[in-house]
PDB file of N, CA and C in Angstrom:
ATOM      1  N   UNK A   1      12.377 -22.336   2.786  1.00  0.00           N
ATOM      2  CA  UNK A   1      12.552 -22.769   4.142  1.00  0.00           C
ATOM      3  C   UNK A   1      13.387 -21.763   4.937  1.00  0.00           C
ATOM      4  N   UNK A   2      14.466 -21.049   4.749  1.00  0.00           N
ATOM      5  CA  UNK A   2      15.331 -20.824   5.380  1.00  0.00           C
ATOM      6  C   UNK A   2      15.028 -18.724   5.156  1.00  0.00           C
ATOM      7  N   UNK A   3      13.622 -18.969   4.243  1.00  0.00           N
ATOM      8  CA  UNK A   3      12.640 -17.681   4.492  1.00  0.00           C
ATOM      9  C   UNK A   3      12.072 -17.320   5.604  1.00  0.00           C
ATOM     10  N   UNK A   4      11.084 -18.494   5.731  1.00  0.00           N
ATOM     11  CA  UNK A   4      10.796 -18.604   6.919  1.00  0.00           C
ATOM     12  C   UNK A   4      10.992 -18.578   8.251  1.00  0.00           C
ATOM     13  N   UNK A   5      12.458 -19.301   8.090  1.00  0.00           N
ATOM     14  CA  UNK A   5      13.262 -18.932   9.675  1.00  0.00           C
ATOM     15  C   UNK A   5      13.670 -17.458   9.454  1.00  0.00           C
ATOM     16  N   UNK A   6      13.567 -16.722   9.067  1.00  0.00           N
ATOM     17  CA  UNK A   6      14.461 -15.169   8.895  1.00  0.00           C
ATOM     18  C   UNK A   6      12.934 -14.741   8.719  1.00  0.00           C
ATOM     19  N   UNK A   7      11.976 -15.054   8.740  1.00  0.00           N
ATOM     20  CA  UNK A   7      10.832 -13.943   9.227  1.00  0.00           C
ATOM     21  C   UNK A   7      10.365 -14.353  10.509  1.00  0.00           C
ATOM     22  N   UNK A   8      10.197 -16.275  11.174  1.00  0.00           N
ATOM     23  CA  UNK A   8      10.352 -16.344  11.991  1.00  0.00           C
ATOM     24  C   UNK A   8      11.297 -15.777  13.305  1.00  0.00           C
ATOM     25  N   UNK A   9      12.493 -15.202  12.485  1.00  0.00           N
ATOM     26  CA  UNK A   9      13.310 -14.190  13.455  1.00  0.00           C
ATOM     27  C   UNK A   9      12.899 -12.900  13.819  1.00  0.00           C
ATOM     28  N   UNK A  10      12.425 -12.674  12.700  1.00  0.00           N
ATOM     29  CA  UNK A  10      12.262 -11.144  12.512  1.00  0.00           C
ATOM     30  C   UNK A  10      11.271 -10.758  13.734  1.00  0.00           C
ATOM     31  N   UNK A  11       9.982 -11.621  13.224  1.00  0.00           N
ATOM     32  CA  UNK A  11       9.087 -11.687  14.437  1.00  0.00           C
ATOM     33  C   UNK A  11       9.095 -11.723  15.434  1.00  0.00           C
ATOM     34  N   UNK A  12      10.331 -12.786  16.254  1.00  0.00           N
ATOM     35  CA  UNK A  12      10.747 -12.865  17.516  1.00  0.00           C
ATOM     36  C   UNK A  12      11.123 -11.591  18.209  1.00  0.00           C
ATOM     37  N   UNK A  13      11.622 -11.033  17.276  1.00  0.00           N
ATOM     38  CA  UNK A  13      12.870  -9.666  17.209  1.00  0.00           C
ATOM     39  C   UNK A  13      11.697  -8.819  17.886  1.00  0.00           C
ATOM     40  N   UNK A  14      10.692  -8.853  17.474  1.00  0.00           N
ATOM     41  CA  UNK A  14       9.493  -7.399  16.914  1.00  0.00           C
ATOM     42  C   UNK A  14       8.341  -7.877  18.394  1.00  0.00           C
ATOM     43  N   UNK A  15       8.638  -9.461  18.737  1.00  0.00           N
ATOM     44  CA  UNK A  15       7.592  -9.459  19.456  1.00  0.00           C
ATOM     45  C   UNK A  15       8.711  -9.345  21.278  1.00  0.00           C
ATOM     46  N   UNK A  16       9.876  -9.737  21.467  1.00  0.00           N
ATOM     47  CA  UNK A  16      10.548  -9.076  22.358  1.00  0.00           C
ATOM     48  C   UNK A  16      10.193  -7.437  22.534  1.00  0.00           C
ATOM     49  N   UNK A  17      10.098  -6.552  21.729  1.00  0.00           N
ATOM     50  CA  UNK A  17      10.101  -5.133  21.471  1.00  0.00           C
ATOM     51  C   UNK A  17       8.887  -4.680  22.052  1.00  0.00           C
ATOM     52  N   UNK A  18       7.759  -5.797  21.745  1.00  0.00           N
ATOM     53  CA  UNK A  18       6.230  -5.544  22.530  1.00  0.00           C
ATOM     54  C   UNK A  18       5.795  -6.173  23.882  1.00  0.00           C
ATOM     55  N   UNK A  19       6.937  -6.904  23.898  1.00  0.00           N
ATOM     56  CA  UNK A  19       6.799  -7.089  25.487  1.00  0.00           C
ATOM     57  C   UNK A  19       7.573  -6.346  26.578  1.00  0.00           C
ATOM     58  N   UNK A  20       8.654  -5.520  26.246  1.00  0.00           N
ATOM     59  CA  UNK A  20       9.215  -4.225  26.620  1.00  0.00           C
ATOM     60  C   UNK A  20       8.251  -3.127  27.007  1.00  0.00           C
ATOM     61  N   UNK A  21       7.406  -3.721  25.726  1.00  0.00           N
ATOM     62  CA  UNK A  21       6.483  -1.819  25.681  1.00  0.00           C
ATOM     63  C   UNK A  21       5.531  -2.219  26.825  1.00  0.00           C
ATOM     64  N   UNK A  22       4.794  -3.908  26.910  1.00  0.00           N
ATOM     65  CA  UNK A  22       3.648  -4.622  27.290  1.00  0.00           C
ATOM     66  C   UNK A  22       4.155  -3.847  29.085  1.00  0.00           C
ATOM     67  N   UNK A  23       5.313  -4.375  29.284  1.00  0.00           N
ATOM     68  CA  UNK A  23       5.835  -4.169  30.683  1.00  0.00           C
ATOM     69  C   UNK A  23       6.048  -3.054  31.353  1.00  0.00           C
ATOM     70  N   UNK A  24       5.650  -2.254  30.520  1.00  0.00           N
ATOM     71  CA  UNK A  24       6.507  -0.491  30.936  1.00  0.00           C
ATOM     72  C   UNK A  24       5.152   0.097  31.372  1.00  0.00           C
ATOM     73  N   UNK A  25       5.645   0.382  32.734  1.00  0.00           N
ATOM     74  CA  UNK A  25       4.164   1.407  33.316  1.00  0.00           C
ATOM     75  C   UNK A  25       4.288   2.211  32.900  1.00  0.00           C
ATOM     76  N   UNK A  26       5.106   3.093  32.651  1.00  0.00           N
ATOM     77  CA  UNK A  26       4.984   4.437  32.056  1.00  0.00           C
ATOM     78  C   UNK A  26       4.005   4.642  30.947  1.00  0.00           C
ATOM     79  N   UNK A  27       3.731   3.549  30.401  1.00  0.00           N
ATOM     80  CA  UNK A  27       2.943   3.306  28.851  1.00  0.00           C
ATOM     81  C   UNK A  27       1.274   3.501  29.265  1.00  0.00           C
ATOM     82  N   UNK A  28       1.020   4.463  29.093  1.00  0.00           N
ATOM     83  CA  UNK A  28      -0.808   4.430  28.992  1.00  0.00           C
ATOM     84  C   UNK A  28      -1.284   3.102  28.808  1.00  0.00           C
ATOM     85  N   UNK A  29      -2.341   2.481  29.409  1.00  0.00           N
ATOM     86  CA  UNK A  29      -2.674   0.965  29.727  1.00  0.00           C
ATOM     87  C   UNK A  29      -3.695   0.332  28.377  1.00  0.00           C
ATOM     88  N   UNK A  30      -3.720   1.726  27.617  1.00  0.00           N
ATOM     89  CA  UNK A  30      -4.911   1.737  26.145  1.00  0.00           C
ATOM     90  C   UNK A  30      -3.751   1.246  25.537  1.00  0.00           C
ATOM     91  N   UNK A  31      -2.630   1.712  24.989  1.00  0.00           N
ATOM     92  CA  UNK A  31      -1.450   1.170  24.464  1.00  0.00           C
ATOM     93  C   UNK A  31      -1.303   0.068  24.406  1.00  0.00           C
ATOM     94  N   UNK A  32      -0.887  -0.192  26.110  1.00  0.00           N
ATOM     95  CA  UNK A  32      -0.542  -1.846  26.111  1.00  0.00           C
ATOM     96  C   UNK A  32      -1.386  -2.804  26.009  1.00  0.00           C
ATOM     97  N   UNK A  33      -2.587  -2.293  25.820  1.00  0.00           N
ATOM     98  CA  UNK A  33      -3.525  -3.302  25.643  1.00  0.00           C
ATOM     99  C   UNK A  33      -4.012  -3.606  24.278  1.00  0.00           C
ATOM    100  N   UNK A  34      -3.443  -2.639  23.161  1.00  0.00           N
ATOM    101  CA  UNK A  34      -3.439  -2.909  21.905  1.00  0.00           C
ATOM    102  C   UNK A  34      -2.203  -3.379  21.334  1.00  0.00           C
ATOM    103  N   UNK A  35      -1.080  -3.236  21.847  1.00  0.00           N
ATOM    104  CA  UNK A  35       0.382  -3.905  21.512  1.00  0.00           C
ATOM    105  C   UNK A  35       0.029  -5.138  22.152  1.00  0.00           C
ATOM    106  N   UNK A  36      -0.726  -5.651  23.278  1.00  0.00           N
ATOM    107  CA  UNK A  36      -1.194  -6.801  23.808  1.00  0.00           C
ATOM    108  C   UNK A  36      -1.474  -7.654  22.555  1.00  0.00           C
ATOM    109  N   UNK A  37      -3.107  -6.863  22.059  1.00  0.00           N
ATOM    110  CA  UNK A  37      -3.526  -7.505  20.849  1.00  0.00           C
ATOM    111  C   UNK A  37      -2.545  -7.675  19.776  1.00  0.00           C
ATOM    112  N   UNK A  38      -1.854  -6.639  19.455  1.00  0.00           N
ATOM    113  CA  UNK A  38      -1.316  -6.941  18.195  1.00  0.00           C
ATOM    114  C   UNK A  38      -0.065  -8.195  18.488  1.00  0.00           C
ATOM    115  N   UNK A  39       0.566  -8.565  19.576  1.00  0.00           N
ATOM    116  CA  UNK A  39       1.081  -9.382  20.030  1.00  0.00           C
ATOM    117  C   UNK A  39       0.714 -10.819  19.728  1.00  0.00           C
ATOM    118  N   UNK A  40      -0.572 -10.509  20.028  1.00  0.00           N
ATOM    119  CA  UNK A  40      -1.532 -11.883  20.123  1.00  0.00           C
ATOM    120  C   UNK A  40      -1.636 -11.951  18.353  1.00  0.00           C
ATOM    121  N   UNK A  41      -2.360 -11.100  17.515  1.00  0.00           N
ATOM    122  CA  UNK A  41      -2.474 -11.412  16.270  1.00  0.00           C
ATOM    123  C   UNK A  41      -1.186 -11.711  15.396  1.00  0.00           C
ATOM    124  N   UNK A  42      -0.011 -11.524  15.851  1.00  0.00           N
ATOM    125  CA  UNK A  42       1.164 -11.637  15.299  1.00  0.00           C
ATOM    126  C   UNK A  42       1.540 -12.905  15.412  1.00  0.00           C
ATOM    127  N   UNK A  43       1.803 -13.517  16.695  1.00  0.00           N
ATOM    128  CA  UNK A  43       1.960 -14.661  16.961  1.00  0.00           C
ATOM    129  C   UNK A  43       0.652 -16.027  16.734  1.00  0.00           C
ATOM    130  N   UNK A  44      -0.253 -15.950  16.162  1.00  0.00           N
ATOM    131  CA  UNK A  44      -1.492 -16.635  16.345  1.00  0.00           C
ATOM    132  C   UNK A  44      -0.733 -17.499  15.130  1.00  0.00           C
ATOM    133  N   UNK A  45      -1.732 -18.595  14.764  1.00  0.00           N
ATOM    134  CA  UNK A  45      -1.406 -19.340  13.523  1.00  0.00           C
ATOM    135  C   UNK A  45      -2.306 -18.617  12.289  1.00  0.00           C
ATOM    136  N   UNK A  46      -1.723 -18.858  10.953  1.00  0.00           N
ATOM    137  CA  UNK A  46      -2.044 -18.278  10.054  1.00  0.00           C
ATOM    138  C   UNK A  46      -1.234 -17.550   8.826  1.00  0.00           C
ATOM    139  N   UNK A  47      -2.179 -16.760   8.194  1.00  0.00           N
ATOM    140  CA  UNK A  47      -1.301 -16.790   7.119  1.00  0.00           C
ATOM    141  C   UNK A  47       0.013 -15.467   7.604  1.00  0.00           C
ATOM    142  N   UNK A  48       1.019 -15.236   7.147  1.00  0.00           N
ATOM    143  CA  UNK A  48       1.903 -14.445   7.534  1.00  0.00           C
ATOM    144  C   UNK A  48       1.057 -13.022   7.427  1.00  0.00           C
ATOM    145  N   UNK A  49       1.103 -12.823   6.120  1.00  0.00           N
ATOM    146  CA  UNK A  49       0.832 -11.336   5.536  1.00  0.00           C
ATOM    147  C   UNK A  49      -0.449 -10.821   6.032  1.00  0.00           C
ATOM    148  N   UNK A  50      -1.161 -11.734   6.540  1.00  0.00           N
ATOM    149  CA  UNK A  50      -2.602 -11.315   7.305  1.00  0.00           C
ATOM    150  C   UNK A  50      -2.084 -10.848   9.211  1.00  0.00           C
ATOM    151  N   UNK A  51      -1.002 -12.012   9.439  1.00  0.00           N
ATOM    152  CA  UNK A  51      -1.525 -11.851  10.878  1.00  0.00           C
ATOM    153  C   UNK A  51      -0.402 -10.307  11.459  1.00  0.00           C
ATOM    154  N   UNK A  52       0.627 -10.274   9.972  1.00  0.00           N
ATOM    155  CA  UNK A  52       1.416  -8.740  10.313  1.00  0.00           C
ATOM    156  C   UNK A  52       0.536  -7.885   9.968  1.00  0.00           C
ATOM    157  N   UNK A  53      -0.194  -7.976   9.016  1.00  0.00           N
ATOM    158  CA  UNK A  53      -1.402  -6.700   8.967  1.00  0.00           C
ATOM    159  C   UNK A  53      -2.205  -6.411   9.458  1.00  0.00           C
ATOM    160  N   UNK A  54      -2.150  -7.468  10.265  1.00  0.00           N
ATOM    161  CA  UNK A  54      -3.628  -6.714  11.715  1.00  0.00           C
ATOM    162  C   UNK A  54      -2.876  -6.486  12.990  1.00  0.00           C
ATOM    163  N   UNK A  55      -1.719  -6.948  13.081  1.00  0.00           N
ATOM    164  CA  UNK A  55      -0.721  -6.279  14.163  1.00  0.00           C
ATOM    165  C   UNK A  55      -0.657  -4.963  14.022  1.00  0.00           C
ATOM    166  N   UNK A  56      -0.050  -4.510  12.661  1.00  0.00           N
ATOM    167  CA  UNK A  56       0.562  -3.058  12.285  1.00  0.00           C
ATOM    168  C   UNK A  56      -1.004  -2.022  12.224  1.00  0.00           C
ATOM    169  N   UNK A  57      -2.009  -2.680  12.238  1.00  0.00           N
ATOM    170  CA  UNK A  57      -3.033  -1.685  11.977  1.00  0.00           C
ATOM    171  C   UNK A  57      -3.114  -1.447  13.480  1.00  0.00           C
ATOM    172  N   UNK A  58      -3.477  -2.721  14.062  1.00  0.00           N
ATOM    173  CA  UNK A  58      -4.022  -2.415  15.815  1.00  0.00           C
ATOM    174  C   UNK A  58      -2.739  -1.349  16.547  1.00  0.00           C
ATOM    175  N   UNK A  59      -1.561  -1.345  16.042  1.00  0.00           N
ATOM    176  CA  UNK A  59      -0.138  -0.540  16.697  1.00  0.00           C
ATOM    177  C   UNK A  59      -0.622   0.496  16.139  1.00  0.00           C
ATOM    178  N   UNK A  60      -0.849   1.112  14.775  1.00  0.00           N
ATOM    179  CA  UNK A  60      -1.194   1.847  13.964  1.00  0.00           C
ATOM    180  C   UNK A  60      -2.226   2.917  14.780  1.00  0.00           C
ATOM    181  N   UNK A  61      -2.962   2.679  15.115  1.00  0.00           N
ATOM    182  CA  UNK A  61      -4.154   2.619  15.709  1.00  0.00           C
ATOM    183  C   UNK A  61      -3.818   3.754  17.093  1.00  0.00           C
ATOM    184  N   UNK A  62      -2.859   3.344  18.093  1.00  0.00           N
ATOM    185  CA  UNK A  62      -2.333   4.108  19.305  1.00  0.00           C
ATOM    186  C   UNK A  62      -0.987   4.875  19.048  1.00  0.00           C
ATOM    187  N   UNK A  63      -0.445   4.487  17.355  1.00  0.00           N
ATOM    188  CA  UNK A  63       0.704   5.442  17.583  1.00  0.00           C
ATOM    189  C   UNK A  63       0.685   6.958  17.856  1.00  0.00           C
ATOM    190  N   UNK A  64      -0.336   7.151  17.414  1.00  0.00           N
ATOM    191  CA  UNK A  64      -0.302   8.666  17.849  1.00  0.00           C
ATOM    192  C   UNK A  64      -0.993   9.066  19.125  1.00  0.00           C
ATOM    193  N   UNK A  65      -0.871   8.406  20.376  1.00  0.00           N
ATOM    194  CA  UNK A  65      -1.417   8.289  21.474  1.00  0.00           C
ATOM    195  C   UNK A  65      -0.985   9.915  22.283  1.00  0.00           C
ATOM    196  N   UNK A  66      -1.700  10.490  22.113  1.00  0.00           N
ATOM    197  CA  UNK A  66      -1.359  12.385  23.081  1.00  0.00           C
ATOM    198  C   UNK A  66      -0.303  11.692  24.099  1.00  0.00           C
ATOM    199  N   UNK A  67      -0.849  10.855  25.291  1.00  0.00           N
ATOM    200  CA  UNK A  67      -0.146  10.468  26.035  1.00  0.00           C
ATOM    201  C   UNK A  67       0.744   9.434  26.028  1.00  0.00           C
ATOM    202  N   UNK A  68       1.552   8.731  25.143  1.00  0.00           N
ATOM    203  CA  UNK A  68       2.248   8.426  24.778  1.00  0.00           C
ATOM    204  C   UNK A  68       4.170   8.667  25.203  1.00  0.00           C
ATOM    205  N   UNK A  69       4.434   8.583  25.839  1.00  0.00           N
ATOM    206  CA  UNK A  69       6.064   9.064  26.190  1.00  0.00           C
ATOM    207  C   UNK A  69       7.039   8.794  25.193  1.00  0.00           C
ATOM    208  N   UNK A  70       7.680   9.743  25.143  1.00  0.00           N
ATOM    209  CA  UNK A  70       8.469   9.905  23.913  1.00  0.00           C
ATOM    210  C   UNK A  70       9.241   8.486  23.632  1.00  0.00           C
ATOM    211  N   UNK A  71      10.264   7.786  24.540  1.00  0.00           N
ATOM    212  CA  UNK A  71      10.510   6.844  24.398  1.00  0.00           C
ATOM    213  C   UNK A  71       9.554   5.650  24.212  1.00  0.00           C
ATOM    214  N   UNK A  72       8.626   5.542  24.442  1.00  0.00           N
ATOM    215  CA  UNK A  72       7.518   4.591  23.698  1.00  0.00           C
ATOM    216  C   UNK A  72       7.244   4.535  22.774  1.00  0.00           C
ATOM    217  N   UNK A  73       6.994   5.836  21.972  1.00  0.00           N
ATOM    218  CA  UNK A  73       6.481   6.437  20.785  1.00  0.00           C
ATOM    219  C   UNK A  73       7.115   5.570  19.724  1.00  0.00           C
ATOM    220  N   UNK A  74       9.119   6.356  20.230  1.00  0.00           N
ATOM    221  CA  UNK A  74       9.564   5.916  19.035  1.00  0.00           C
ATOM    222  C   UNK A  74      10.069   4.257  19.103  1.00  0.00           C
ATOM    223  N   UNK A  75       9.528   3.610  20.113  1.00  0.00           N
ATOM    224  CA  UNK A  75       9.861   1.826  20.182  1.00  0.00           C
ATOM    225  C   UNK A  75       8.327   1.378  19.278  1.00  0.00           C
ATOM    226  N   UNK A  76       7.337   2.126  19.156  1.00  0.00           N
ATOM    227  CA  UNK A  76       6.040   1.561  18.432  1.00  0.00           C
ATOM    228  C   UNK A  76       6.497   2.039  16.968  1.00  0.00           C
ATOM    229  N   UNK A  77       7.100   3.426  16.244  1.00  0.00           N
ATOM    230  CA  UNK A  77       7.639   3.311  15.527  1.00  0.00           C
ATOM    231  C   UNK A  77       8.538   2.369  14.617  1.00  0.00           C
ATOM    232  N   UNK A  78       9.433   2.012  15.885  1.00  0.00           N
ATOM    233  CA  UNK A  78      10.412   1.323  14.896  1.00  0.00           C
ATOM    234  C   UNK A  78       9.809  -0.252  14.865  1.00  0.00           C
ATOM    235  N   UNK A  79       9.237  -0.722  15.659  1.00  0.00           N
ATOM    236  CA  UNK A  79       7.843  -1.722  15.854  1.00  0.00           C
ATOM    237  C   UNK A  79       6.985  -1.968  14.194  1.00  0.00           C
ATOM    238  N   UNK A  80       6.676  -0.761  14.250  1.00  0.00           N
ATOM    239  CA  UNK A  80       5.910  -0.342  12.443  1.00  0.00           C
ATOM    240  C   UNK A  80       6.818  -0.901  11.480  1.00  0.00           C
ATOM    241  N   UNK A  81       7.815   0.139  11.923  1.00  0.00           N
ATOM    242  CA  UNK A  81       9.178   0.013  10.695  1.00  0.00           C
ATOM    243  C   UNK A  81       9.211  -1.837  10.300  1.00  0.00           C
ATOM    244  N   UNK A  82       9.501  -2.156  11.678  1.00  0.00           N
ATOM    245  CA  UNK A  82       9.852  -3.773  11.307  1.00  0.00           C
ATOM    246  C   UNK A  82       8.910  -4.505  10.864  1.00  0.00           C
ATOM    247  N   UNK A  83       7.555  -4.178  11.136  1.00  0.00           N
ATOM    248  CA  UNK A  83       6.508  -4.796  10.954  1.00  0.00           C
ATOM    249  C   UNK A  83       6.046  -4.373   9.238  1.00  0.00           C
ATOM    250  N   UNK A  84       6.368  -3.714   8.765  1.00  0.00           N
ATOM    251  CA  UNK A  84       6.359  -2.965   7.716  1.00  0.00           C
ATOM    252  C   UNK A  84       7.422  -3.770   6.578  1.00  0.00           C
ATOM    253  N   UNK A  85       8.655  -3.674   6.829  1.00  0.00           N
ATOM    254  CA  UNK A  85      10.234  -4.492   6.244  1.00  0.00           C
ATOM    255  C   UNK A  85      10.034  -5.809   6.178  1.00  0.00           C
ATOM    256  N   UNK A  86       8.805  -6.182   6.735  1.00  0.00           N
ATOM    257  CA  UNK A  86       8.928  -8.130   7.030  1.00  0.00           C
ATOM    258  C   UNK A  86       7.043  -8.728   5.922  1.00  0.00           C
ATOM    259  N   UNK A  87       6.577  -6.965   5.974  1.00  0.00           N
ATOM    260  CA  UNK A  87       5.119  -7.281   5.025  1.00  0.00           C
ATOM    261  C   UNK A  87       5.247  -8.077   3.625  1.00  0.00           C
ATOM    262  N   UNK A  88       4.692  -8.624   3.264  1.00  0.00           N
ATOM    263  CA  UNK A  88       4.810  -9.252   1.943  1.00  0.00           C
ATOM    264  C   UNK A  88       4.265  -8.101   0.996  1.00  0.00           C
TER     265      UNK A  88
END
């Protein structure tokens, strides 16, 4: 039980971080529209280890975006990182 609330945190933590990125014009609109998705697959109902692994692939996916701004880059990074630390 008290697993759950500490990945339920974690998540909160990770999905604040994508609505930062969601909000930032500076962010190429291909980006935010896959941190969108992975937003959406993170938070959906289901099993944990499925709905962080199709988050981290769809983020996965634009991290290496050419146009990408450096400060974005490394908030989808550490995005991974957490999304990565919380995988089963």
């Amino acid at each position: 039980m008290a697993e759950d609330r500490k990945l339920d945190e974690s998540i909160e933590q990770i999905t604040k971080r994508m609505d930062m990125l969601i909000a930032d014009t500076s962010v190429p609109k291909n980006v935010r529209g896959a941190v969108s998705e992975a937003r959406a697959k993170l938070n959906a109902q289901g099993d944990y280890t499925e709905r962080i692994s199709s988050a981290i692939y769809k983020i996965d996916e634009v991290s290496a975006d050419i146009n990408l701004p450096a400060q974005a880059r490394t908030v989808i990074w550490n995005i991974l990182s957490m999304l990565e630390s919380i995988k089963e």
